[in-house]
Structures are given as C-alpha cells and as structure tokens.
C-alpha atoms as a PDB file:
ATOM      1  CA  UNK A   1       0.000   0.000   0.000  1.00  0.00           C
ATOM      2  CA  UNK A   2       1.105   3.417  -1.049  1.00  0.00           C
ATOM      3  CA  UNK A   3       0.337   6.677   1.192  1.00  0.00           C
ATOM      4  CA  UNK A   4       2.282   9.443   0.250  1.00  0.00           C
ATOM      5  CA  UNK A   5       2.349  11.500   3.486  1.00  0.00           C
ATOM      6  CA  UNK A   6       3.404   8.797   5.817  1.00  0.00           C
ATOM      7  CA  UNK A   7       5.759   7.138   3.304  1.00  0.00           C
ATOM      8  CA  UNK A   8       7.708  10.085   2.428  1.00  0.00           C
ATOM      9  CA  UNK A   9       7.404  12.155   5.189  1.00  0.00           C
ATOM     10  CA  UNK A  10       6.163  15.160   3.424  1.00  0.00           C
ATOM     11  CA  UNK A  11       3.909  17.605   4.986  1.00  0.00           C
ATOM     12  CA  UNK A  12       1.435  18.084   2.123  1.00  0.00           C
ATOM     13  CA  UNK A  13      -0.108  14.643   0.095  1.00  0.00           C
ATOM     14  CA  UNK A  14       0.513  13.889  -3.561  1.00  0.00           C
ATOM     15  CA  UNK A  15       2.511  12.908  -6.082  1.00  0.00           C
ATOM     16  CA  UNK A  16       3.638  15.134  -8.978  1.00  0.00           C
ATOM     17  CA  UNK A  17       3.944  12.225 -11.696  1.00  0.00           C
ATOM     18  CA  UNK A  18       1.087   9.917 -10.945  1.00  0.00           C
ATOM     19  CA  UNK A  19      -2.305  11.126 -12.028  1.00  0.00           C
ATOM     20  CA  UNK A  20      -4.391   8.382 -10.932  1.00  0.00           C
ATOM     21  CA  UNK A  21      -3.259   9.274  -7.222  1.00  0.00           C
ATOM     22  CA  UNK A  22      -3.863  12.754  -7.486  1.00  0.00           C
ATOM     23  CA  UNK A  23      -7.297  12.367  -8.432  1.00  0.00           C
ATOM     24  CA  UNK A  24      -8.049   9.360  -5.821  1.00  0.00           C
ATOM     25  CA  UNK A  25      -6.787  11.642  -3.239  1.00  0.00           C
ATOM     26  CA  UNK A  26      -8.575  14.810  -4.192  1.00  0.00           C
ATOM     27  CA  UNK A  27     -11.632  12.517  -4.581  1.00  0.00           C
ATOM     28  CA  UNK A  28     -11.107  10.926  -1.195  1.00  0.00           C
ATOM     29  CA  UNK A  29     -10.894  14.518   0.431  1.00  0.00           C
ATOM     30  CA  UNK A  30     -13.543  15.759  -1.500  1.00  0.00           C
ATOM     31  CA  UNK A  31     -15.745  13.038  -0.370  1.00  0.00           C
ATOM     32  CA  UNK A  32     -14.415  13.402   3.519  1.00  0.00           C
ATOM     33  CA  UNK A  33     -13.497   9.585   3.226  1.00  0.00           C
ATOM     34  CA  UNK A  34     -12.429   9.137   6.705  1.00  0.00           C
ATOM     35  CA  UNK A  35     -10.368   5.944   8.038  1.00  0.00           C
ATOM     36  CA  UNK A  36      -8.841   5.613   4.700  1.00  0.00           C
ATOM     37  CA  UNK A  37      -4.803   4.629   5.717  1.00  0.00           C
ATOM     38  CA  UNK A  38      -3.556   3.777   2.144  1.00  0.00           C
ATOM     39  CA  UNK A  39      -4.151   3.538  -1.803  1.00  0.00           C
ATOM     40  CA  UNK A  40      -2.959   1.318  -4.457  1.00  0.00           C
ATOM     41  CA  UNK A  41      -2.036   3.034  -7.421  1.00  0.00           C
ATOM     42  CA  UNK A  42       0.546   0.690  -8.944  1.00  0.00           C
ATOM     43  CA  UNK A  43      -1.939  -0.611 -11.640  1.00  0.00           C
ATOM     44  CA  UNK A  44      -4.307   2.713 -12.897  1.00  0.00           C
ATOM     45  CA  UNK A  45      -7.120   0.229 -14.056  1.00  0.00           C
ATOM     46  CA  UNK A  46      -7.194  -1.696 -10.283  1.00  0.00           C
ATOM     47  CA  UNK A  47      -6.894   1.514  -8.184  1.00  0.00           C
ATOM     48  CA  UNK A  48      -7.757   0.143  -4.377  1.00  0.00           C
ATOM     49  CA  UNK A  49      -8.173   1.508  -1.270  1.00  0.00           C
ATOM     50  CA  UNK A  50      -7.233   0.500   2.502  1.00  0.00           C
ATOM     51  CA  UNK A  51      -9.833   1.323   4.722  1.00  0.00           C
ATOM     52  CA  UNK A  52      -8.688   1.173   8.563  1.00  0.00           C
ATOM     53  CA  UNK A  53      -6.927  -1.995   8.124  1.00  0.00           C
ATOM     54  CA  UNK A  54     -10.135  -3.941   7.734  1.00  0.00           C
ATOM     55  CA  UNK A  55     -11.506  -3.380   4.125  1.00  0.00           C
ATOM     56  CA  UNK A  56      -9.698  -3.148   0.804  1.00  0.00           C
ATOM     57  CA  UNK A  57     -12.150  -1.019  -1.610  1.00  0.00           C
ATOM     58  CA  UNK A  58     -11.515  -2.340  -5.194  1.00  0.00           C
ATOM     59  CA  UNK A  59     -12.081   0.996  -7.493  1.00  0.00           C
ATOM     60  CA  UNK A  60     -11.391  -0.178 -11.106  1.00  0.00           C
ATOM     61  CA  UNK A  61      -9.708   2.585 -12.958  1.00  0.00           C
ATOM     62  CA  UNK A  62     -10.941   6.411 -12.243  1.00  0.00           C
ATOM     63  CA  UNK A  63     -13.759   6.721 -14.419  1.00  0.00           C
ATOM     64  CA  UNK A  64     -16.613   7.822 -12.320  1.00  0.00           C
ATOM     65  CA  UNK A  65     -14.353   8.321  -9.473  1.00  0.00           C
ATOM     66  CA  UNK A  66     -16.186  11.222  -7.497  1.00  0.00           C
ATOM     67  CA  UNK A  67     -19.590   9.605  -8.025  1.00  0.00           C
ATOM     68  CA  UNK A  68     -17.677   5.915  -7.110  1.00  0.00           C
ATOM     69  CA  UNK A  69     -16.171   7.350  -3.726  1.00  0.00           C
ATOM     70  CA  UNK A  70     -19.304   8.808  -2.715  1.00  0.00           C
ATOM     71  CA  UNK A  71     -21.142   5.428  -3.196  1.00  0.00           C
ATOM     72  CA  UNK A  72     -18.093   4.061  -1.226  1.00  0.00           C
ATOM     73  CA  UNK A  73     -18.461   5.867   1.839  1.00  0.00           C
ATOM     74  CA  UNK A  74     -21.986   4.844   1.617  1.00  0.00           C
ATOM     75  CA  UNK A  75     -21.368   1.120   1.636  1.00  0.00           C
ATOM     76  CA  UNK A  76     -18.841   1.281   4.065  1.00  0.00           C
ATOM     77  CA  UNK A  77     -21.690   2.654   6.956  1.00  0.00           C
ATOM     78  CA  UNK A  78     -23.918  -0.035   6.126  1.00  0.00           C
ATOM     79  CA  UNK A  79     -21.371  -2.409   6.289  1.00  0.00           C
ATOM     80  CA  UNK A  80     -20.868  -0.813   9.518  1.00  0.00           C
ATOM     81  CA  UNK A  81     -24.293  -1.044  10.537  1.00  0.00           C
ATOM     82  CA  UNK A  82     -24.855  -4.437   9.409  1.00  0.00           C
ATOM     83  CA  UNK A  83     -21.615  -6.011  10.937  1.00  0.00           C
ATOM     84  CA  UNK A  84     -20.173  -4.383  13.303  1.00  0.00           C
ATOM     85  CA  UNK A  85     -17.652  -1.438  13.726  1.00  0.00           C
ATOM     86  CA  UNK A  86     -15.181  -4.850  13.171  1.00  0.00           C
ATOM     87  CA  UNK A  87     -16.191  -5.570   9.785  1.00  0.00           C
ATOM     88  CA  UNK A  88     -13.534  -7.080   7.728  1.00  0.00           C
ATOM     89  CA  UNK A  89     -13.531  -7.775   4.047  1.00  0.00           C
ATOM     90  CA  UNK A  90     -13.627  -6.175   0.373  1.00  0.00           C
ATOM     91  CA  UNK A  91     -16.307  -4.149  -1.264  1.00  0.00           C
ATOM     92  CA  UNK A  92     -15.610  -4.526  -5.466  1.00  0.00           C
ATOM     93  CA  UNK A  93     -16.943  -1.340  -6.886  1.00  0.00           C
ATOM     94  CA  UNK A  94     -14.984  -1.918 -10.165  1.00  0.00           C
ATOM     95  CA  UNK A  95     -18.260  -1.913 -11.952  1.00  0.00           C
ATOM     96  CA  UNK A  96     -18.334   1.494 -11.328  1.00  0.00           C
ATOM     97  CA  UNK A  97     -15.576   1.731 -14.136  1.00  0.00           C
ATOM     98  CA  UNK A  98     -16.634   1.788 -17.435  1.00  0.00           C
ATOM     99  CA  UNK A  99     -19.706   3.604 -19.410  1.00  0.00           C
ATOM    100  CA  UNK A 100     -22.432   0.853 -18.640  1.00  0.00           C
ATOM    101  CA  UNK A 101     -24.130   2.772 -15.130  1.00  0.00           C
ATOM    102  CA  UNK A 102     -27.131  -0.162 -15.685  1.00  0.00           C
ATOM    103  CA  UNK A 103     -24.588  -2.781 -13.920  1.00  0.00           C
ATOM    104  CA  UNK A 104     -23.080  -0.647 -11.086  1.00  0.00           C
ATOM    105  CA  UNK A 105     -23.071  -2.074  -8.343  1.00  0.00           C
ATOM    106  CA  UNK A 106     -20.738  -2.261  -4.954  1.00  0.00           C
ATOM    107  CA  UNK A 107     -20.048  -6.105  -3.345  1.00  0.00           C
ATOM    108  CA  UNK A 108     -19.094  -6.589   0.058  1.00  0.00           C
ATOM    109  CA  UNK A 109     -17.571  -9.516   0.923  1.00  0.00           C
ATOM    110  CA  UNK A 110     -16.654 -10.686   4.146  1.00  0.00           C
ATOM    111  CA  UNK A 111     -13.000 -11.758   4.992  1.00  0.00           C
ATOM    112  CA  UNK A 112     -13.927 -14.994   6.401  1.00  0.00           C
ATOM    113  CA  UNK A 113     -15.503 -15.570   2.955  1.00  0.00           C
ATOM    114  CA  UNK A 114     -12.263 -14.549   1.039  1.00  0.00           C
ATOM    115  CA  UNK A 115     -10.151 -16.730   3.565  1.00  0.00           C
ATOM    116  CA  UNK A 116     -12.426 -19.583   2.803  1.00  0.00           C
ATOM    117  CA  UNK A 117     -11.839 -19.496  -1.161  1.00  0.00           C
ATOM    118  CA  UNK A 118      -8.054 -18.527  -1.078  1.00  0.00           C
ATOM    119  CA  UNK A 119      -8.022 -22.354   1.344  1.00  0.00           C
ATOM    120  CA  UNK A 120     -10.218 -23.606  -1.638  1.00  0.00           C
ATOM    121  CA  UNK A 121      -7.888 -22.087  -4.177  1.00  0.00           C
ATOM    122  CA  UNK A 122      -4.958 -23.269  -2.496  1.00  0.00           C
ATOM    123  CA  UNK A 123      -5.789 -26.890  -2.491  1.00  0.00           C
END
C-alpha cells in the first residue's frame, strides 16, 4: 500500500507524476473519506483503497471516481451497521468503471468468505 504522506514524510499529500493518485486523493478529500490509511495506485485500471486496516475497496480505474467514492463511503456505513464497527472484508466497486451505469453495483464480501476461497484455491 502506497500513502504518500506517511511514506515520504512530506507535509502536504501527492505525487507530482502519478495522475491516478492525485485524483483518488482529491476525490477521497472531496468526499471526507475518513479511516482511509492507504491507496494502491501501482496498476491505474485496479486503483484500491485501505480502509482502517479492515476493508480493501476495489475501485477499477478512475472513471466515475467522485460519483464511485461517494457510493463508497456509503457502503462502508452499512457495512458498519450491518456487521459491526469490526467488519472485515472487500467491497468490489470496479463496476463502477466503465460507461455501462445499468450494472453498477458495490459487493461486500466478508474476509472470512475470502479466507475460505483462497483455502479452496490453495488446495
């Protein structure tokens, strides 16, 4: 996980070559995305997101970004309310990512869920 603050000690967030980050951070601010400790941006079409340690936020590339992070925050209090302020797991939201807004959708998944098929995986 990237976090450009933390990781390079810098008082003010960004990076100057990497457009994808700019924009997920600006969104992330924008959209007062609290509890969010790191991003992925090593792949600009599988942008994530590291919420609190506990859920990874799959964001597809940044097409529809703004509207995608507000949806995002949303998910992430009724995941809240539904399990628990301990709620562990991975809401996909890549749908979000292309022109089609007829199959957008967010997916939580629970980690015991994604333990359970890496075991399956695995084996």
């Amino acid at each position: 996980w990237l976090w450009p603050c933390r990781a390079s000690g810098q008082s003010k967030c960004g990076y100057s070559g990497n457009a994808a980050a700019l924009k997920l951070l600006e969104s992330v601010r924008q959209n007062e995305m609290e509890g969010i400790v790191g991003l992925d941006v090593t792949d600009a079409s599988n942008l994530q997101l590291n919420w609190k340690n506990q859920i990874t936020i799959l964001l597809g590339s940044d097409v529809n970004l703004d509207y995608e992070m507000g949806v995002a925050a949303t998910t992430i209090r009724t995941i809240i309310g539904s399990y628990g302020e301990s709620a562990k797991g991975q809401i996909d939201m890549r749908s979000y990512s292309d022109a089609d807004s007829s199959n957008d959708e967010a997916v939580f998944i629970p980690q015991d869920l994604l333990d359970r098929g890496k075991t399956n995986t695995a084996g």
